[in-house]
Protein backbone atom coordinates (compact mmCIF):
# COMPACT_ATOMS: atom_id res chain seq x y z
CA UNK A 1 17.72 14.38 9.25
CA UNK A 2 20.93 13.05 8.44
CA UNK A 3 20.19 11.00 5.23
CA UNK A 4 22.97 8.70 3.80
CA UNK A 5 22.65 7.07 0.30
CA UNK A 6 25.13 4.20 -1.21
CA UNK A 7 24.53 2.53 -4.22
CA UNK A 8 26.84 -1.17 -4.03
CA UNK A 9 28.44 -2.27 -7.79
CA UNK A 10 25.58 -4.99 -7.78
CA UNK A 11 23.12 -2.11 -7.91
CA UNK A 12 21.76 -2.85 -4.60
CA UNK A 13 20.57 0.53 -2.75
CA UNK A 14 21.56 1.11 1.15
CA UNK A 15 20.42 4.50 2.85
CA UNK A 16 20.49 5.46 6.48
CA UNK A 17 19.00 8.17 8.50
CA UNK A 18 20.52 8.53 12.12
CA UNK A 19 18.58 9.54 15.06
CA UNK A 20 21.01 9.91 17.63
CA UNK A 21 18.64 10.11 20.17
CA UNK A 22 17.22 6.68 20.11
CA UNK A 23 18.02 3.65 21.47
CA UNK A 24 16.45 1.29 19.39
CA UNK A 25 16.74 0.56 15.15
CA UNK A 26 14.06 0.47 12.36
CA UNK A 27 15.92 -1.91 9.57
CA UNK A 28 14.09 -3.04 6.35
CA UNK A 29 14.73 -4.31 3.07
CA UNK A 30 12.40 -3.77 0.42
CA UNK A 31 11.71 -5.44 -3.10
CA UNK A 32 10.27 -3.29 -5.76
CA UNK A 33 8.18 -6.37 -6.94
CA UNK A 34 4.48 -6.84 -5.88
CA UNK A 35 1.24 -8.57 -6.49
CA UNK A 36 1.39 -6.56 -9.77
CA UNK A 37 4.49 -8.24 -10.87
CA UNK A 38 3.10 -11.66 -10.77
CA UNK A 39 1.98 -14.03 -13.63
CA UNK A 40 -1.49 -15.18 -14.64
CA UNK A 41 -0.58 -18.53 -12.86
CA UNK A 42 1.71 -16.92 -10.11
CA UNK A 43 -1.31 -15.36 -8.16
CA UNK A 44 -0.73 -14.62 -4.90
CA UNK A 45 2.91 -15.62 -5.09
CA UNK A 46 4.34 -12.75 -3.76
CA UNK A 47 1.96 -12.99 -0.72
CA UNK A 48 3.74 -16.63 -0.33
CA UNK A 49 6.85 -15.74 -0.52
CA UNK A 50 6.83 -12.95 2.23
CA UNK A 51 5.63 -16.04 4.52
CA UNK A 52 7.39 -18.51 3.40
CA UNK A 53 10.35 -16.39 4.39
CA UNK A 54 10.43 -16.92 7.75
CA UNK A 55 9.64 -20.52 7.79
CA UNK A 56 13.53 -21.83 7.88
CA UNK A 57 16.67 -21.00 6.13
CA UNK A 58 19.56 -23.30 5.71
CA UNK A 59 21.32 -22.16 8.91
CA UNK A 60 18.27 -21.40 10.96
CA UNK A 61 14.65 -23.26 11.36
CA UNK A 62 11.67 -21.09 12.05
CA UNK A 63 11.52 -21.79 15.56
CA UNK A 64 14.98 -20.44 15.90
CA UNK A 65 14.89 -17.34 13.19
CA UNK A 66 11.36 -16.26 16.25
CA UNK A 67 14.02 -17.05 19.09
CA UNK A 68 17.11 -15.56 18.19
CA UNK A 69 15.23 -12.18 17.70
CA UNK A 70 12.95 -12.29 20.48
CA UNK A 71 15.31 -13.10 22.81
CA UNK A 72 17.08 -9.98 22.05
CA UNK A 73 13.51 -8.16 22.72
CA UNK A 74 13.50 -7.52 18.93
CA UNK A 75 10.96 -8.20 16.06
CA UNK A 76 10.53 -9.22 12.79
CA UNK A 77 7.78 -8.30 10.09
CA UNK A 78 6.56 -8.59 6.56
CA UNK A 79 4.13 -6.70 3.84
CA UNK A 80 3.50 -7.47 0.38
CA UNK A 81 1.70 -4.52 -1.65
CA UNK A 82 0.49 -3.67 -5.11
CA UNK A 83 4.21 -2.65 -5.98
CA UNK A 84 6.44 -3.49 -3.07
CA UNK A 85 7.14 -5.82 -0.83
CA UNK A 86 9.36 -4.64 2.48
CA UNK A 87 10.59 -7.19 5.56
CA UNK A 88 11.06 -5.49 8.76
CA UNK A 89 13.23 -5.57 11.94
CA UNK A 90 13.01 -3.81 15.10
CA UNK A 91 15.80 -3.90 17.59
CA UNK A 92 18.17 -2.24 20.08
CA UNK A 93 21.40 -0.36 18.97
CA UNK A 94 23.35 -3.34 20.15
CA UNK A 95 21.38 -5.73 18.17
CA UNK A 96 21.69 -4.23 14.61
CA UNK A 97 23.98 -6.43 13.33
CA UNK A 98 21.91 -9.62 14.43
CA UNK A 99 18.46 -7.93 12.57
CA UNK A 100 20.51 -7.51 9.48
CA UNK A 101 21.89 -10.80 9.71
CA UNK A 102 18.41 -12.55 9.96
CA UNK A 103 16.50 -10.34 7.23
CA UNK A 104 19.51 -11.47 4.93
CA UNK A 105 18.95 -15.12 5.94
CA UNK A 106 15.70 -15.46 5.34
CA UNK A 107 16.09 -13.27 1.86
CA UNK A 108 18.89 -15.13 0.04
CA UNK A 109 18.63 -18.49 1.93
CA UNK A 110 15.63 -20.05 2.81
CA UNK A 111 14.90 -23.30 1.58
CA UNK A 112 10.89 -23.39 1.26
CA UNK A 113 10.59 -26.72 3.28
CA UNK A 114 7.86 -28.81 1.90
CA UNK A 115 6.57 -29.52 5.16
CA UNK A 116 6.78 -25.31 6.04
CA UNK A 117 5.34 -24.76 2.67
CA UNK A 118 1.95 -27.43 3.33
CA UNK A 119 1.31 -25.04 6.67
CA UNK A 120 1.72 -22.32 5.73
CA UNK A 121 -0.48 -22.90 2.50
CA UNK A 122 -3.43 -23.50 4.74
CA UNK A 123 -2.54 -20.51 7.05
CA UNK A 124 -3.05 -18.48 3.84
CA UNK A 125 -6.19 -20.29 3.16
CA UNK A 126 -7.67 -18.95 6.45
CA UNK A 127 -6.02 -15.71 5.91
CA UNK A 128 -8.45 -16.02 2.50
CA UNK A 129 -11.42 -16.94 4.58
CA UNK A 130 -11.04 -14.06 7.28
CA UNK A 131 -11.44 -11.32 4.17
CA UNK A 132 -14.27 -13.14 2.99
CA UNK A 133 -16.05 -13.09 6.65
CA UNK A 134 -15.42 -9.48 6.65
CA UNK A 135 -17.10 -7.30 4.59
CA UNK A 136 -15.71 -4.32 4.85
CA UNK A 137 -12.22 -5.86 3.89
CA UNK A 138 -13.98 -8.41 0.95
CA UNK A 139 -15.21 -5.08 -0.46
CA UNK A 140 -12.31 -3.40 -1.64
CA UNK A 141 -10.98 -6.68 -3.25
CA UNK A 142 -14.39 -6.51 -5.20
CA UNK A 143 -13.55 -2.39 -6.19
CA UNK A 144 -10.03 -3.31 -7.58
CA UNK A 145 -11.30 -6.35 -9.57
CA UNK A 146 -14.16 -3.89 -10.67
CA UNK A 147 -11.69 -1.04 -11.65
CA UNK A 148 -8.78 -2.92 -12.72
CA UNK A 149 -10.05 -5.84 -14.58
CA UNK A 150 -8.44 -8.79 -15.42
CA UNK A 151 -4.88 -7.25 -14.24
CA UNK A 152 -2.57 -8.09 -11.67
CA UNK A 153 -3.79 -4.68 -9.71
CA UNK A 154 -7.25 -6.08 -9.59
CA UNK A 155 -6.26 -9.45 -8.11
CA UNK A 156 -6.78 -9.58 -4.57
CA UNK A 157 -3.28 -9.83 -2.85
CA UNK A 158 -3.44 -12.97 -1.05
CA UNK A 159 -4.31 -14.89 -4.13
CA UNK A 160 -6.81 -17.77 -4.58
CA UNK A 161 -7.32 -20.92 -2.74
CA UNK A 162 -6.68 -22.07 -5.91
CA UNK A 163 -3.44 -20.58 -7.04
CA UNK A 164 -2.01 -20.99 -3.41
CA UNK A 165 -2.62 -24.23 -3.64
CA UNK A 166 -0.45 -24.93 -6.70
CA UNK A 167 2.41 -23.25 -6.10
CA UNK A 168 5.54 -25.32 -4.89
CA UNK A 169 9.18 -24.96 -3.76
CA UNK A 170 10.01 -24.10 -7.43
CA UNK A 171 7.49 -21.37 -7.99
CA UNK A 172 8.37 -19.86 -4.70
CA UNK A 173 12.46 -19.76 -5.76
CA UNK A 174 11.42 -19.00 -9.64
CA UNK A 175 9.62 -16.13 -8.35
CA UNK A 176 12.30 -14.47 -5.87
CA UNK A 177 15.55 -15.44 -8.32
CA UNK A 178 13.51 -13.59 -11.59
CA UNK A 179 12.40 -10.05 -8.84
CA UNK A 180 14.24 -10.17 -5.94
CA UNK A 181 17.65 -8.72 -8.01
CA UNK A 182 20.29 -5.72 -6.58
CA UNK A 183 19.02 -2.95 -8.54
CA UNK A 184 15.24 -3.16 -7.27
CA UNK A 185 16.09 -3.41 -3.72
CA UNK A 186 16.74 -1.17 -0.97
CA UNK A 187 18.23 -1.85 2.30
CA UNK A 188 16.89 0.82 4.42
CA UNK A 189 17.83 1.51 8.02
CA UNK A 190 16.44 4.55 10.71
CA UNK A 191 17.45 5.38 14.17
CA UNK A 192 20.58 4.32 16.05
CA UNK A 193 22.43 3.47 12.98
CA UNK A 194 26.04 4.00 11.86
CA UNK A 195 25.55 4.22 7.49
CA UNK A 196 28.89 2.72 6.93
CA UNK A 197 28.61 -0.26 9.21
CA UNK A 198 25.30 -0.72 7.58
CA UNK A 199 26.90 -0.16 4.26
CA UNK A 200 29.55 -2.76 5.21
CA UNK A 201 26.86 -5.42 6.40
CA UNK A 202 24.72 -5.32 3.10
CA UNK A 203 27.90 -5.55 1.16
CA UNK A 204 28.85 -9.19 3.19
CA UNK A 205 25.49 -10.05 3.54
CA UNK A 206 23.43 -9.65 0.57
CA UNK A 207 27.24 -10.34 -1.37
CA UNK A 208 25.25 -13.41 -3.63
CA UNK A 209 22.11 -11.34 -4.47
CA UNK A 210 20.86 -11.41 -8.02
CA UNK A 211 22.55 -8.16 -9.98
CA UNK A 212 20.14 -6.20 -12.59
CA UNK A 213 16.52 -4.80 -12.34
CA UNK A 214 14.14 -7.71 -13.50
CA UNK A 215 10.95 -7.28 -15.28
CA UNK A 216 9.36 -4.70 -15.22
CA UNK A 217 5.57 -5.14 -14.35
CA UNK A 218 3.03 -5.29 -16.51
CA UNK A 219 1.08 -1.71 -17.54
CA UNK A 220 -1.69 -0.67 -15.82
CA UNK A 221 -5.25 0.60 -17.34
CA UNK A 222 -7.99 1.79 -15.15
CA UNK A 223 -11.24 0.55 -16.90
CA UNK A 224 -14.10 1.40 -13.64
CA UNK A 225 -16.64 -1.42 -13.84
CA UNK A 226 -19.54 -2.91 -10.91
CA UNK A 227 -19.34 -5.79 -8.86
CA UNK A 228 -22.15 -5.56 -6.13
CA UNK A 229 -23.17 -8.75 -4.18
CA UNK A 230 -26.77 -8.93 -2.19
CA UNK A 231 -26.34 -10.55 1.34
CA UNK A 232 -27.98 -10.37 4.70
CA UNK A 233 -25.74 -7.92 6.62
CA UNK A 234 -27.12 -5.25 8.56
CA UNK A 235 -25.25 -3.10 7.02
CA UNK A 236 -24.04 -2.16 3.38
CA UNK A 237 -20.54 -1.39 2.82
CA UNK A 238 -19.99 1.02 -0.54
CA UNK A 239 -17.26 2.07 -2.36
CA UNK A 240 -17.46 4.70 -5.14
CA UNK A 241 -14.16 5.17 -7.16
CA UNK A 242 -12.86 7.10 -10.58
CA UNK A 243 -9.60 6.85 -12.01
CA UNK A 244 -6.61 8.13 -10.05
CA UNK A 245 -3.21 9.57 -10.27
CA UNK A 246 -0.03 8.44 -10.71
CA UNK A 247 2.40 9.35 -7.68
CA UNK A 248 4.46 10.37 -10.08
CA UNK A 249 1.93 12.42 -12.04
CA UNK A 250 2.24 16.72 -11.93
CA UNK A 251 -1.50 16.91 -10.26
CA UNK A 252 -0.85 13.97 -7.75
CA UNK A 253 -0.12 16.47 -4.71
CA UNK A 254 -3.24 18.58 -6.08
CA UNK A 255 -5.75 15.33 -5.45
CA UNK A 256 -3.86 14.58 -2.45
CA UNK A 257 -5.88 17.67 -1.32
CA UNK A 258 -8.33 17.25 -3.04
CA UNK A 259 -9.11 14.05 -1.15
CA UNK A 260 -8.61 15.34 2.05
CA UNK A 261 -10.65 17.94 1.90
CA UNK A 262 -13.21 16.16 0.44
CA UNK A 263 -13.20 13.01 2.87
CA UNK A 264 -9.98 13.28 4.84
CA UNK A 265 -11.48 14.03 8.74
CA UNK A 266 -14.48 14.97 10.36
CA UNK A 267 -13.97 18.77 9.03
CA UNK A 268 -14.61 17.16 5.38
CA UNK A 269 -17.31 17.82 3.08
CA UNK A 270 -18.69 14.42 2.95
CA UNK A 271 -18.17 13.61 6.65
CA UNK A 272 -20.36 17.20 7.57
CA UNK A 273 -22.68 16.81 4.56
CA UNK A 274 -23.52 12.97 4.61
CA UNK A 275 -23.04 11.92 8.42
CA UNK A 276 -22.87 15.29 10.33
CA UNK A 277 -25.79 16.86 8.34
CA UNK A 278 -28.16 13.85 7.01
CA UNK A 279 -27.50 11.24 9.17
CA UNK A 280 -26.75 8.75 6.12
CA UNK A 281 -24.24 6.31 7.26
CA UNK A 282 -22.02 5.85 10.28
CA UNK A 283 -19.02 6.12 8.43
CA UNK A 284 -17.76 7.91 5.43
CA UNK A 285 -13.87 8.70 3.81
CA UNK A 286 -12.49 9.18 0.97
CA UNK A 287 -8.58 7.59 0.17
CA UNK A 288 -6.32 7.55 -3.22
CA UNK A 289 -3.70 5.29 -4.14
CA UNK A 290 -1.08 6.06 -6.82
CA UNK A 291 0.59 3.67 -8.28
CA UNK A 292 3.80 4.06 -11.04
CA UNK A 293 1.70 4.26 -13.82
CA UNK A 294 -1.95 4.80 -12.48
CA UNK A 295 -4.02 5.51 -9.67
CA UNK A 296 -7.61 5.87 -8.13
CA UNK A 297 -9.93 7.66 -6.05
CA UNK A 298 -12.43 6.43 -4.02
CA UNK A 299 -15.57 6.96 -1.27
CA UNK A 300 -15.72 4.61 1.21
CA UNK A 301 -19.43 4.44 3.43
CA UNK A 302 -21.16 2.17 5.22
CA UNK A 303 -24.77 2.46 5.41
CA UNK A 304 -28.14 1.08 6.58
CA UNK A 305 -30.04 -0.60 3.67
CA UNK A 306 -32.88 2.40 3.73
CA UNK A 307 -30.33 5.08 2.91
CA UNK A 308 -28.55 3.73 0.06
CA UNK A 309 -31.13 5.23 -2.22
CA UNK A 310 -30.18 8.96 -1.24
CA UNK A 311 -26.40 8.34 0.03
CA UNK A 312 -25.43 7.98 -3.46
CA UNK A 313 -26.56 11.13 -4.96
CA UNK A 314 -25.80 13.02 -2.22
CA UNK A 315 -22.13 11.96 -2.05
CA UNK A 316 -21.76 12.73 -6.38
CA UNK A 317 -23.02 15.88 -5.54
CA UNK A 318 -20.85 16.58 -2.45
CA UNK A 319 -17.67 15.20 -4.22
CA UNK A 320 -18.86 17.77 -7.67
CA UNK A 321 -19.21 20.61 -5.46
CA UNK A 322 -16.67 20.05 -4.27
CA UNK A 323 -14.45 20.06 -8.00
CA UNK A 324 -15.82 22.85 -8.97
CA UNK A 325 -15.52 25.41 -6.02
CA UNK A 326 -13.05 24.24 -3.26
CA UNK A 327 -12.77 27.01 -1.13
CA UNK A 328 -9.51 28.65 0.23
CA UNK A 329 -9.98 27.83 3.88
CA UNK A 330 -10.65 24.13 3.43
CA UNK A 331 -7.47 23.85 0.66
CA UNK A 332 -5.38 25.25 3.56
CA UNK A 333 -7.07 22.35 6.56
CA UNK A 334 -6.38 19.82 4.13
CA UNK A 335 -2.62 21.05 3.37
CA UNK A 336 -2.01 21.40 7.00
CA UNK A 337 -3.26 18.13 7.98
CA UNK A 338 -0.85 16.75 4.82
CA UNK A 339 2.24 18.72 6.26
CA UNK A 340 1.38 17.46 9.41
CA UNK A 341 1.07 14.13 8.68
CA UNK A 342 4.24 14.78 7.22
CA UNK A 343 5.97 15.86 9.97
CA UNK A 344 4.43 13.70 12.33
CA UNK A 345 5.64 10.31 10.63
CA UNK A 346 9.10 11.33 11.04
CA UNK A 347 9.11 11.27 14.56
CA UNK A 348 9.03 7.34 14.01
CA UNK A 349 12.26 5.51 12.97
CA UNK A 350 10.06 2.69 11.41
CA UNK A 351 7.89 5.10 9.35
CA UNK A 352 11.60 7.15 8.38
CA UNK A 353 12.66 3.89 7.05
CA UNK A 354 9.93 3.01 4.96
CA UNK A 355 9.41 6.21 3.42
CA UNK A 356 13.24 6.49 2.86
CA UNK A 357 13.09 2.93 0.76
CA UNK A 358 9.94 3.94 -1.09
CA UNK A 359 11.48 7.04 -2.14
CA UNK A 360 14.64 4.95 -3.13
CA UNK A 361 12.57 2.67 -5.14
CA UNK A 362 9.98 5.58 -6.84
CA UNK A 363 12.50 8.46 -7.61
CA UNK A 364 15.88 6.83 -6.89
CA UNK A 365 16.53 9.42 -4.18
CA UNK A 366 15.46 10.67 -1.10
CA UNK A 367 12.68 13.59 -1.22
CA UNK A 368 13.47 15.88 1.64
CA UNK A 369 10.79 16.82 3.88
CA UNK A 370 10.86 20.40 2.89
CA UNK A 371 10.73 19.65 -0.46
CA UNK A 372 7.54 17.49 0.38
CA UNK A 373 6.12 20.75 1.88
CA UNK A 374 7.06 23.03 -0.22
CA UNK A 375 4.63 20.36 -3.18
CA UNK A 376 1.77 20.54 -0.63
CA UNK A 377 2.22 24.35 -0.27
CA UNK A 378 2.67 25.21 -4.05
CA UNK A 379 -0.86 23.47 -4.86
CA UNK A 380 -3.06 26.15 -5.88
CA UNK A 381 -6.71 26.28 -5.80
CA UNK A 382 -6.67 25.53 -9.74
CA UNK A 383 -4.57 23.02 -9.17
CA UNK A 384 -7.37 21.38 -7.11
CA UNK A 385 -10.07 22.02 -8.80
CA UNK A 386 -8.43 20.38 -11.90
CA UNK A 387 -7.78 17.13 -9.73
CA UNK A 388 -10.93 17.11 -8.89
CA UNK A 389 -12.75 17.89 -12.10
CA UNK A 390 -10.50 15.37 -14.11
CA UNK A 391 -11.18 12.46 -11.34
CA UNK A 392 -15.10 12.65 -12.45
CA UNK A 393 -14.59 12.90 -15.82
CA UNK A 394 -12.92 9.25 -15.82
CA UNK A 395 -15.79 6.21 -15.72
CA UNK A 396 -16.95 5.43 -12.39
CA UNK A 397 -16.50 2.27 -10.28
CA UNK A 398 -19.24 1.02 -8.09
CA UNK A 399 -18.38 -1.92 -5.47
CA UNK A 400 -20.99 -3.14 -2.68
CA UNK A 401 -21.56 -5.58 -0.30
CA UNK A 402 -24.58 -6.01 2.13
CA UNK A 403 -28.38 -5.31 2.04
CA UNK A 404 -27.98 -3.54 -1.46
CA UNK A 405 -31.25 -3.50 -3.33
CA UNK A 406 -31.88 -0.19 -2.87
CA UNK A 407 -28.40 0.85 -4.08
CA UNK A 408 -28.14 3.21 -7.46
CA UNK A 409 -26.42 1.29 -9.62
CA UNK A 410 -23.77 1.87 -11.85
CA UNK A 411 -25.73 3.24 -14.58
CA UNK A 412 -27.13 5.44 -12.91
CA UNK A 413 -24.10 6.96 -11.15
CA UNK A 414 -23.09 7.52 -14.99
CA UNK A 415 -26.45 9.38 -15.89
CA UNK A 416 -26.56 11.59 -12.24
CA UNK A 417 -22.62 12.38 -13.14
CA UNK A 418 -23.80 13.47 -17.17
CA UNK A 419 -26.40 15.60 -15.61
């Protein structure tokens, strides 16, 4: 890796990585403002905005912003998370200048067309409407209501129906003028890239951007909590969670294996103890996110109506067993599949470029891949069995969806957990 860092006098962030092998150029720019950093009223603003960015600018409609890259055989993308949200391009060597050109466009000059702005407010509506056809997606907005109540984290990212529908031109600019500022941005760029022509574009192009930090969003407190909803699915989708750590947190590498070893592939305890060994659902994982001041762990399973009564149980006790003796051979699958995963990602100029800006934006610096490693590989059992043993100590979170009567409820979890 050849890793490049240059902070501008605005405070904006550019770093490169150049792949001189490739032909082709992961760019990005990424916000370090999220669904978390919205309002009460601004729910599912940030969501808006990462349309809404691509809908017309005041030197380009939307028709033409989809042309001009496409017709260089590039592409153009958006995501809006918890904490970040990152626009993408995709193109040849050649064609770097013209990806920068356009994600700077539609960042510091789009005008939020009333006319763009009534479309795309009912594309978001449907967008609304697809999670709520899909269970196993309407779920997890149900767990991080349930775990994070009343707080931004808990909102569901695409906002209301409601709230979308309220928000106007005003809103939209409010919004990216108060986070969208120099020092919580990152222009990342991975692949055929030259760092000082990149550092020379950001410095013409994003020359007008904001200067300072913004607000910073508001704290997080993990609270666990129930929200389970009776329909007529075949199947019930379950998700059992505890509180989490931060990615910033000392034992956050330790649950990281913890996790994986517990749910992370079809080696895992609960894949070979519920699926493999009982037959108690079709699928089963477990997943943590960490966020900058929190985080959580979960169980994801879906399962046929009958076996809800033992799936619970068995999955506390699988996940407790777990805590309290993980064993040497299975802490050294899970760091292997980490490292790998590692290693693996960085084969991709997209995935170099994200993980560059997110480091950017968490630490304010690059984290090496073999310092990466060398976390995984300094976890020691301990260390493990104190992620895991700390995890169910926190209150639980129960979320369901789907032929649920025969589900343990959340009280119970509690008293089977005390026992």
């Amino acid at each position: 890796m050849s890793v490049q860092v240059t902070r501008l006098p605005s405070g904006l962030t550019v770093i490169t990585d150049a792949m001189a092998e490739l032909e082709t150029a992961s760019l990005g720019v990424f916000a370090g403002a999220g669904a978390r950093s919205e309002g009460e009223k601004e729910h599912g603003l940030a969501h808006l905005l990462e349309h809404m960015a691509f809908k017309g600018t005041r030197t380009r409609d939307a028709k033409r912003i989809a042309e001009e890259i496409e017709s260089a055989g590039g592409e153009l993308n958006a995501a809006t998370s918890g904490e970040q949200t990152a626009y993408y391009a995709r193109v040849l060597k050649e064609d770097v200048g013209l990806g920068f050109d356009i994600l700077a466009d539609i960042l510091t000059q789009s005008v939020f067309d009333a006319d763009e702005l009534a479309r795309e407010k009912n594309v978001i509506l449907q967008e609304i409407s697809a999670v709520e056809d899909t269970p196993d997606d309407l779920v997890f907005d149900m767990f991080n209501q349930a775990a994070f109540p009343e707080q931004p984290l808990g909102r569901p990212i695409l906002g209301t129906p409601e709230t979308v529908m309220s928000f106007d031109r005003k809103a939209i600019q409010g919004y990216l003028d108060t986070h969208y500022r120099a020092g919580r941005m990152v222009v990342s760029a991975a692949g055929a890239v030259d760092h000082d022509r990149i550092v020379e574009e950001a410095t013409r192009l994003f020359a007008h951007l904001p200067e300072g930090n913004g607000p910073e969003p508001t704290p997080a407190v993990y609270r666990g909590g129930e929200d389970v909803v009776e329909t007529d699915h075949e199947q019930a989708n379950v998700l059992i969670g505890f509180s989490g750590r931060s990615y910033k947190d000392v034992l956050s590498p330790a649950l990281g294996i913890f996790t994986n070893l517990v749910g992370g592939g079809m080696s895992s305890r609960l894949f070979q103890e519920v699926r493999e060994k009982r037959g108690l659902c079709y699928s089963i994982y477990a997943f943590q996110w960490g966020y900058a001041d929190t985080g959580i762990f979960g169980i994801s399973a879906g399962a046929g109506a009958e076996d809800l009564k033992d799936l619970v149980p068995v999955i506390l006790d699988t996940v407790a067993a777990a805590a309290s003796a993980p064993t040497e051979a299975e802490i050294a699958r899970a760091k292997a599949q980490m490292k790998a995963g590692l290693l693996m990602a960085l084969e991709s100029s997209a995935m170099r470029a994200e993980q560059m800006a997110r480091h950017m934006l968490i630490w304010g610096r690059p984290l090496p891949p073999a310092e990466l490693i060398a976390r995984i590989d300094a976890v020691t059992a301990e260390d493990v069995r104190k992620a895991g043993q700390t995890v169910l100590a926190s209150p639980p979170t129960l979320a369901a969806l789907g032929p649920v009567r025969k589900l343990p409820r959340l009280d119970k979890i509690r008293t089977h957990l005390a026992a």
